[in-house]
PDB file of N, CA and C in Angstrom:
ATOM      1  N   UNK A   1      42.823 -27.601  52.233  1.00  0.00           N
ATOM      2  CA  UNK A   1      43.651 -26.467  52.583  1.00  0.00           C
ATOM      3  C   UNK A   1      42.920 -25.189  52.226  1.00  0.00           C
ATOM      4  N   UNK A   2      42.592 -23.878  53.336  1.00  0.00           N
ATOM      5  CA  UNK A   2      41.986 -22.814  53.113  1.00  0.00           C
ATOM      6  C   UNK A   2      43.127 -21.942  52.742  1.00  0.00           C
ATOM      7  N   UNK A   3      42.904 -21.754  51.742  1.00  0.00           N
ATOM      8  CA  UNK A   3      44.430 -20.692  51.666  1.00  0.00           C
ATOM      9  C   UNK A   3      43.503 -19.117  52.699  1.00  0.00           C
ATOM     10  N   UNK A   4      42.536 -19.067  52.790  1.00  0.00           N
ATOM     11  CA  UNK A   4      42.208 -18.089  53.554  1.00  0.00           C
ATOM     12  C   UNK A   4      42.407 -17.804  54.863  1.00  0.00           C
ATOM     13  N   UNK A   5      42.869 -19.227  55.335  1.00  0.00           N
ATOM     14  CA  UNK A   5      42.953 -19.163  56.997  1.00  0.00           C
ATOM     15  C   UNK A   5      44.035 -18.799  57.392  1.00  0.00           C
ATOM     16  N   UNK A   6      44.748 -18.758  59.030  1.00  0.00           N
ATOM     17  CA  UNK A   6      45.957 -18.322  59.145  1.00  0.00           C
ATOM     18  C   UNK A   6      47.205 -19.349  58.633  1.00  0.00           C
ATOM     19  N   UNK A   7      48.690 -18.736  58.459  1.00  0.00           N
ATOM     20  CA  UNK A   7      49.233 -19.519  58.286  1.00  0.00           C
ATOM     21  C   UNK A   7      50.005 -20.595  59.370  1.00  0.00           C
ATOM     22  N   UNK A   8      49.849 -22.077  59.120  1.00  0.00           N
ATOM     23  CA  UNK A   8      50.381 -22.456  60.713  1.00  0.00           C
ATOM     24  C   UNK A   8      51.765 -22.112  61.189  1.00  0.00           C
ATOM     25  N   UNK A   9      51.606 -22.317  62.786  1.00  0.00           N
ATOM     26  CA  UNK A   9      52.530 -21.666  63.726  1.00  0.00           C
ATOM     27  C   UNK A   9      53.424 -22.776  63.687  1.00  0.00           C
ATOM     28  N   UNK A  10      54.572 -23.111  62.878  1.00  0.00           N
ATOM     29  CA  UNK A  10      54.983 -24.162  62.898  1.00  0.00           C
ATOM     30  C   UNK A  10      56.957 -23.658  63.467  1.00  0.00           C
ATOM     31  N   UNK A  11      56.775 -22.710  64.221  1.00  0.00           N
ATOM     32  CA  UNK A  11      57.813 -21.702  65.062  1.00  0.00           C
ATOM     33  C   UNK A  11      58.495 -21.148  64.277  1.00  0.00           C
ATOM     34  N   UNK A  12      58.174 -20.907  62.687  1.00  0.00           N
ATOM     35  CA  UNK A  12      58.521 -19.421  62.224  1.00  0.00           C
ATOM     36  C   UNK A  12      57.937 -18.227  62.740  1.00  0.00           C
ATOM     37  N   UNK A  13      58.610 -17.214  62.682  1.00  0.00           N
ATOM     38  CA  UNK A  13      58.090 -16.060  62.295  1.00  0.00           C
ATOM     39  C   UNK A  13      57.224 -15.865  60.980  1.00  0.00           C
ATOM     40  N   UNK A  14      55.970 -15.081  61.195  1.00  0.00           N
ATOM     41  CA  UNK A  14      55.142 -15.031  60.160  1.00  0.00           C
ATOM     42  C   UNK A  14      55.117 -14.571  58.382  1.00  0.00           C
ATOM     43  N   UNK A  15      56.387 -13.963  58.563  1.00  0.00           N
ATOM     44  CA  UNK A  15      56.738 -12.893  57.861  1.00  0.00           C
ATOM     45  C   UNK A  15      57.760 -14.026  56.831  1.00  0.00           C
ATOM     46  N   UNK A  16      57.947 -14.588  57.632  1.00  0.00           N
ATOM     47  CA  UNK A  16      58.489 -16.551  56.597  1.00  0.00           C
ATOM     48  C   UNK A  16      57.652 -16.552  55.762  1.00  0.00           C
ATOM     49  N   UNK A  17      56.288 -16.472  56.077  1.00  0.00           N
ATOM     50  CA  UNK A  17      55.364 -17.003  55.294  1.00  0.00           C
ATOM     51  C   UNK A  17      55.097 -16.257  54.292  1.00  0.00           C
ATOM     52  N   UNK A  18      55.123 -15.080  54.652  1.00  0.00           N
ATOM     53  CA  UNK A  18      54.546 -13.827  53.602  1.00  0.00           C
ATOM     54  C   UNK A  18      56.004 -14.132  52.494  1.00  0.00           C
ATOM     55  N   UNK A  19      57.316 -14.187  52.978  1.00  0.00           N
ATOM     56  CA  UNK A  19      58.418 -14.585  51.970  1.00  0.00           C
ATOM     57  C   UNK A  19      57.892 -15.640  50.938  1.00  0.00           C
ATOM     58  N   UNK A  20      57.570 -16.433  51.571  1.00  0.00           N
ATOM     59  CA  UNK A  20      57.141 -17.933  50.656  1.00  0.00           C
ATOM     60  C   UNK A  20      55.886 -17.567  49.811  1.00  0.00           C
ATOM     61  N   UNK A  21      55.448 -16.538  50.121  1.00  0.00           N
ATOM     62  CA  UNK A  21      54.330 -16.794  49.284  1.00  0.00           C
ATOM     63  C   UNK A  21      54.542 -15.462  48.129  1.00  0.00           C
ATOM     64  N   UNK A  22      55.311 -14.877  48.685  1.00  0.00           N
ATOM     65  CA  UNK A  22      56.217 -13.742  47.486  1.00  0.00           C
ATOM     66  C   UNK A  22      56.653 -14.585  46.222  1.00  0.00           C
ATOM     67  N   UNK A  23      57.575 -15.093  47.076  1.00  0.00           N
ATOM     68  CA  UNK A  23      58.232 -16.098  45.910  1.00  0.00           C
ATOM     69  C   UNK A  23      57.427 -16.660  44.740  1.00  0.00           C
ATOM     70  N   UNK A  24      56.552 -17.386  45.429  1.00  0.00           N
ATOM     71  CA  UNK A  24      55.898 -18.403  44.829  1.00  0.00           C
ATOM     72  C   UNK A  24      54.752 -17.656  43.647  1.00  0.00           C
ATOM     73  N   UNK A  25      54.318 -16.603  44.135  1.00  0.00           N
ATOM     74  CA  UNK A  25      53.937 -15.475  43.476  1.00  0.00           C
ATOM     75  C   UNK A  25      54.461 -14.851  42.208  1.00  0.00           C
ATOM     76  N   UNK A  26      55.921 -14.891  42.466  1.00  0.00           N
ATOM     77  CA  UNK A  26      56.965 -14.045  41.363  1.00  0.00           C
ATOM     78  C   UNK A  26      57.021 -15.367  40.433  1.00  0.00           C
ATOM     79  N   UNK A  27      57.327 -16.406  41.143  1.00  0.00           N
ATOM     80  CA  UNK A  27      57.274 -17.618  40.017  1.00  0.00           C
ATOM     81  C   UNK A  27      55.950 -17.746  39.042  1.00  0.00           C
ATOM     82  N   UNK A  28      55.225 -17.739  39.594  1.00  0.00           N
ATOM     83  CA  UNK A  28      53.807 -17.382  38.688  1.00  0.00           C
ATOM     84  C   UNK A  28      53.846 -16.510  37.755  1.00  0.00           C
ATOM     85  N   UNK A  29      53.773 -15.271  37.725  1.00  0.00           N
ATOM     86  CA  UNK A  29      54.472 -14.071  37.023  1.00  0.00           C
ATOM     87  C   UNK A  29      54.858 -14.583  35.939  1.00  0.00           C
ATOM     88  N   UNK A  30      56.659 -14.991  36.169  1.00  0.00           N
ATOM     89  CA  UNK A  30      57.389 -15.057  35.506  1.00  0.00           C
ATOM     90  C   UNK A  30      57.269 -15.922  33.949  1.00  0.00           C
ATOM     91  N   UNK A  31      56.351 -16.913  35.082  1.00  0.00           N
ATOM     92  CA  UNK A  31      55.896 -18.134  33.931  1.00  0.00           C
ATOM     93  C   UNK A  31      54.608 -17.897  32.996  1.00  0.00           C
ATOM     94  N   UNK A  32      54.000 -16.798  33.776  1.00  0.00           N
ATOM     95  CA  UNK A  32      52.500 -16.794  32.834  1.00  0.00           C
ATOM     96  C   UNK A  32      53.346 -15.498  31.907  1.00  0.00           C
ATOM     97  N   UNK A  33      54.481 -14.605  32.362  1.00  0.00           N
ATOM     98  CA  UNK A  33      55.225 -13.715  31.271  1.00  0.00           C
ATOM     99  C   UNK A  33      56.058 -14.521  30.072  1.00  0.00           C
ATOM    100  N   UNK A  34      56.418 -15.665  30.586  1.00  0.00           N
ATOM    101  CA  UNK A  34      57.573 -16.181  29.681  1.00  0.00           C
ATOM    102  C   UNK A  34      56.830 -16.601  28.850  1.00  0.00           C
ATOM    103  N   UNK A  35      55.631 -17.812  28.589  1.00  0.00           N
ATOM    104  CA  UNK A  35      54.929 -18.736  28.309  1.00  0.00           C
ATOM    105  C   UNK A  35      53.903 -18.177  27.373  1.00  0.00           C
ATOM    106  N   UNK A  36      52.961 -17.123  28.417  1.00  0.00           N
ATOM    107  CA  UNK A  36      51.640 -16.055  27.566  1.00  0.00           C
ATOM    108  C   UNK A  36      51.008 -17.724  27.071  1.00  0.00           C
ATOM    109  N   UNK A  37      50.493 -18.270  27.452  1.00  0.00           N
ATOM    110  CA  UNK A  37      49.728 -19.426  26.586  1.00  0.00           C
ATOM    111  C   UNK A  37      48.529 -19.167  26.143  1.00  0.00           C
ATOM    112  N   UNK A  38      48.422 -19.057  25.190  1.00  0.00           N
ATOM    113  CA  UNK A  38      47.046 -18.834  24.340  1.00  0.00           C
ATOM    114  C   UNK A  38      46.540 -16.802  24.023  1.00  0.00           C
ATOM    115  N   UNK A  39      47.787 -15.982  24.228  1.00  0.00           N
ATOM    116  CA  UNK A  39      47.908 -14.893  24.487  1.00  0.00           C
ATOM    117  C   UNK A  39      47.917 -14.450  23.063  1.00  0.00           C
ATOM    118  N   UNK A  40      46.869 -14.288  21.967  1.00  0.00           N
ATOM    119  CA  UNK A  40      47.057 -14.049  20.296  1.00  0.00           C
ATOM    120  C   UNK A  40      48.893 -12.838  20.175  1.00  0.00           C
ATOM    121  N   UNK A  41      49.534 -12.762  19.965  1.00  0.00           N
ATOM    122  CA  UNK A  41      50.376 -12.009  19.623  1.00  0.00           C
ATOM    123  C   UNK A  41      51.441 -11.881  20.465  1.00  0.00           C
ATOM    124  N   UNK A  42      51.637 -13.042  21.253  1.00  0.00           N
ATOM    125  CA  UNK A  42      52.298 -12.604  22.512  1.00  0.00           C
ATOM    126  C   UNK A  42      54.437 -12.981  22.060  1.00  0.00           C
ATOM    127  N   UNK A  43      54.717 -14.018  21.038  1.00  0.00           N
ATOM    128  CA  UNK A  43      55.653 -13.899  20.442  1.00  0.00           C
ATOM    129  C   UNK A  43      56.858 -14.772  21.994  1.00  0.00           C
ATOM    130  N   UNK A  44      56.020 -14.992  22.510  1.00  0.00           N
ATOM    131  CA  UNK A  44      56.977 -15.893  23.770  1.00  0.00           C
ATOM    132  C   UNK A  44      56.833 -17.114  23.432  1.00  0.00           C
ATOM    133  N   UNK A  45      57.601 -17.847  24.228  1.00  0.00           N
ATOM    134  CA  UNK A  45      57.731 -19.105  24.674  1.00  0.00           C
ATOM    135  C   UNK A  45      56.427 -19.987  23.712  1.00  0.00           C
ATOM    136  N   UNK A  46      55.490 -20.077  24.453  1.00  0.00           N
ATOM    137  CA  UNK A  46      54.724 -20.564  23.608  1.00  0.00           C
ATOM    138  C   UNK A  46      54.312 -20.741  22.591  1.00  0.00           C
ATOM    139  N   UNK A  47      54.104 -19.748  21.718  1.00  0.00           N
ATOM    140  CA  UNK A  47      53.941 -19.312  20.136  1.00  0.00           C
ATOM    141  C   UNK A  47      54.991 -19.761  19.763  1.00  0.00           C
ATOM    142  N   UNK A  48      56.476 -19.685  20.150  1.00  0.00           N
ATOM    143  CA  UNK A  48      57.398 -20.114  19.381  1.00  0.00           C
ATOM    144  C   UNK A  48      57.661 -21.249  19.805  1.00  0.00           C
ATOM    145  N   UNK A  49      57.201 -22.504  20.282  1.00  0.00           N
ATOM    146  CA  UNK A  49      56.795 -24.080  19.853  1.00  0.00           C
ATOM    147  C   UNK A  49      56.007 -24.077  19.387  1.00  0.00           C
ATOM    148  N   UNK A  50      54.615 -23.636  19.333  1.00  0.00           N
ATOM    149  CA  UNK A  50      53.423 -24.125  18.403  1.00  0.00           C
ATOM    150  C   UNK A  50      53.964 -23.766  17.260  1.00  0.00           C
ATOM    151  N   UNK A  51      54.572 -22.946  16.506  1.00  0.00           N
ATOM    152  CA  UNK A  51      54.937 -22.589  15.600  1.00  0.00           C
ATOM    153  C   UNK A  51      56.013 -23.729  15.053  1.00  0.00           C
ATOM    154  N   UNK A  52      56.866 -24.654  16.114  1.00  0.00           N
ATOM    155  CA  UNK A  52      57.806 -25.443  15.698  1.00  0.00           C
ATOM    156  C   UNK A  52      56.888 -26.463  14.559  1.00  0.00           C
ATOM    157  N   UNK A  53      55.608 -26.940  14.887  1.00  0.00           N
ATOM    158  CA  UNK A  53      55.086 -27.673  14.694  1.00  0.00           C
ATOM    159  C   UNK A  53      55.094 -28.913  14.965  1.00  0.00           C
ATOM    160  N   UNK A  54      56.168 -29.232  16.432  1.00  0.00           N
ATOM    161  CA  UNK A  54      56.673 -30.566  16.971  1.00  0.00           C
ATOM    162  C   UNK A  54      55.898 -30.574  17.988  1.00  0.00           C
ATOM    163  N   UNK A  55      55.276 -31.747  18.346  1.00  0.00           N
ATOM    164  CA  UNK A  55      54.734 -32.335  19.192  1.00  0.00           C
ATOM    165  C   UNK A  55      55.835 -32.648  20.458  1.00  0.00           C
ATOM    166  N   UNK A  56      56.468 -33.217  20.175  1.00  0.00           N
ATOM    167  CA  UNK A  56      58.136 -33.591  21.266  1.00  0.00           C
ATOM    168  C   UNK A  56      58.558 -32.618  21.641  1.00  0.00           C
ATOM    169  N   UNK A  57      58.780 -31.244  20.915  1.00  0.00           N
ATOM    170  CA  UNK A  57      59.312 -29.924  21.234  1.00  0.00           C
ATOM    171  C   UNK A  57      57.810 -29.703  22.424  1.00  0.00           C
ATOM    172  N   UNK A  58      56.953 -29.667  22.217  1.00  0.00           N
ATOM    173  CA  UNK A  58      56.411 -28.941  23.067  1.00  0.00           C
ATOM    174  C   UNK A  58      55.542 -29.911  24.064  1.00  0.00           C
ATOM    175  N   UNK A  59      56.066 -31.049  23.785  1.00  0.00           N
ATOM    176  CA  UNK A  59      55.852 -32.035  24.880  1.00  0.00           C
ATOM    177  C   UNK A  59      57.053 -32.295  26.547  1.00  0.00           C
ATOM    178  N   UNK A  60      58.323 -31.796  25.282  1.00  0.00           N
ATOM    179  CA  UNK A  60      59.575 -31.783  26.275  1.00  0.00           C
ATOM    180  C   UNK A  60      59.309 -29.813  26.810  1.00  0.00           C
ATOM    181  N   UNK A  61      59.234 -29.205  26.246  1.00  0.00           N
ATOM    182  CA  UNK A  61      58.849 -27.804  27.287  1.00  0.00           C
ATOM    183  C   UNK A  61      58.370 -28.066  28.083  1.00  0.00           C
ATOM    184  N   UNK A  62      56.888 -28.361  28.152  1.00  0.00           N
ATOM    185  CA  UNK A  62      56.227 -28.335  29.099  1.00  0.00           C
ATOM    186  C   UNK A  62      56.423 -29.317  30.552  1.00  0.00           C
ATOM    187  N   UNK A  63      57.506 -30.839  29.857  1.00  0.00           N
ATOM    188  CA  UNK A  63      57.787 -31.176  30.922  1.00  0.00           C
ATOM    189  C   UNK A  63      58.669 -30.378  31.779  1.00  0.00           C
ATOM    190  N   UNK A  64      59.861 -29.584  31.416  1.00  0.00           N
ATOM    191  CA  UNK A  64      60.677 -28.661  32.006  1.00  0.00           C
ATOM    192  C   UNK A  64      60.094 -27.992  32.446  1.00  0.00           C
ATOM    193  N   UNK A  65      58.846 -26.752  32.003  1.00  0.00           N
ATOM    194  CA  UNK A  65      58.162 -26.566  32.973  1.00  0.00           C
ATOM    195  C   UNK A  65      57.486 -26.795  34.572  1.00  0.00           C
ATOM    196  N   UNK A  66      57.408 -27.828  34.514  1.00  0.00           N
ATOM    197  CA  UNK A  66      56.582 -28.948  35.158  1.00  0.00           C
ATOM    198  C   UNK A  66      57.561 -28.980  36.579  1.00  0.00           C
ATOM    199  N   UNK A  67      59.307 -29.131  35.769  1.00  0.00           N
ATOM    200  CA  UNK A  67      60.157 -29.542  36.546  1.00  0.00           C
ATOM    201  C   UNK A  67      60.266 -28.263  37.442  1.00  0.00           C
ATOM    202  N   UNK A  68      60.196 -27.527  36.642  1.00  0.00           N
ATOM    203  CA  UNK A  68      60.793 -25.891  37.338  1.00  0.00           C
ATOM    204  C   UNK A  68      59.747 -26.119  38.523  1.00  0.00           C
ATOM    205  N   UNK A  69      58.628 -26.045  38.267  1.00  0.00           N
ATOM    206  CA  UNK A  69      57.268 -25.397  39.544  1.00  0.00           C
ATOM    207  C   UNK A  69      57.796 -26.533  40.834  1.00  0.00           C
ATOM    208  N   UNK A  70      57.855 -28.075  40.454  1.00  0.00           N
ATOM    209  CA  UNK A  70      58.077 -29.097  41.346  1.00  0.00           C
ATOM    210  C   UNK A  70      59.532 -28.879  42.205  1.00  0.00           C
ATOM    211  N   UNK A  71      60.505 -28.233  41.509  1.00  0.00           N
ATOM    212  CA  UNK A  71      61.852 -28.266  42.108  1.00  0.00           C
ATOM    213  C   UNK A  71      61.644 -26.977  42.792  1.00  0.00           C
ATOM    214  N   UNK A  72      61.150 -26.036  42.699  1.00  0.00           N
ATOM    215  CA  UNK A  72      60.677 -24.812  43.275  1.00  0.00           C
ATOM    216  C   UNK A  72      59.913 -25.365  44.453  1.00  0.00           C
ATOM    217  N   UNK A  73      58.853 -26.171  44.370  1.00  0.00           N
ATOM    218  CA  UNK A  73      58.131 -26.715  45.662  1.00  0.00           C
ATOM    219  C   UNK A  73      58.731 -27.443  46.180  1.00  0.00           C
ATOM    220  N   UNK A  74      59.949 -28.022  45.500  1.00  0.00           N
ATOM    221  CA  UNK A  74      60.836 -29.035  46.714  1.00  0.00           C
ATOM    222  C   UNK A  74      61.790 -27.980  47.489  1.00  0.00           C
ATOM    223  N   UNK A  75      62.157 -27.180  47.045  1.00  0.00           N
ATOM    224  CA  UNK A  75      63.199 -26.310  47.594  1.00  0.00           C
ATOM    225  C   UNK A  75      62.385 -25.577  48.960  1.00  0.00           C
ATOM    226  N   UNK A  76      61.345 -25.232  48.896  1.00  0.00           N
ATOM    227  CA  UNK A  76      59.986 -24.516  49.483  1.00  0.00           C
ATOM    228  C   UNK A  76      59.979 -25.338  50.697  1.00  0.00           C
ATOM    229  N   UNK A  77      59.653 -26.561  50.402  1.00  0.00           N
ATOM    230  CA  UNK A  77      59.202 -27.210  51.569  1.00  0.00           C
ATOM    231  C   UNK A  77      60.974 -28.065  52.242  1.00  0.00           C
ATOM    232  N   UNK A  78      61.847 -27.743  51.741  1.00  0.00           N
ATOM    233  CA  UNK A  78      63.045 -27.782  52.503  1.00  0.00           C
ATOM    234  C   UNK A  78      63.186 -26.624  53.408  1.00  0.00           C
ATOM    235  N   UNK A  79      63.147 -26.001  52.699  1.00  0.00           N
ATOM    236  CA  UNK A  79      63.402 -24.325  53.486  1.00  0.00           C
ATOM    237  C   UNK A  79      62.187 -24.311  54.975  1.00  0.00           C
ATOM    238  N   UNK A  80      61.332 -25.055  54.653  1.00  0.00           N
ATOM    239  CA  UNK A  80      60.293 -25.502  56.025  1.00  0.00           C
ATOM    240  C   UNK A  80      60.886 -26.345  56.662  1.00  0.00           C
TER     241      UNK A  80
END
């Protein structure tokens, strides 16, 4: 997949696409804002599990994570 090439003509309007990729964009954002992983001082999400010192705590985040991006791409490719 070229993300450089056009997007296919699959009888949307193009401007579908530019939506979907807004989105998917803001989701990024949101998560590299909430999370900051490896960000020295950043006092989010992340720092405050490593700090739990639980392995399970930040084994079960990250699966929720995981869930969010996948249920976001299922919703994505419904909306197609």
């Amino acid at each position: 997949f070229d993300e450089n090439s056009p997007a296919p003509d699959l009888g949307v309007d193009g401007s579908f696409w530019v939506g979907i990729e807004r989105i998917h964009s803001a989701a990024k954002a949101f998560d590299r804002e909430l999370w900051a992983e490896q960000r020295a001082g950043s006092e989010r999400v992340w720092e405050i599990l490593v700090a739990t010192g639980s392995h399970t705590v930040n084994t079960l985040a990250k699966d929720q994570r995981m869930s969010f991006f996948q249920e976001l791409e299922e919703r994505g490719e419904t909306a197609i």
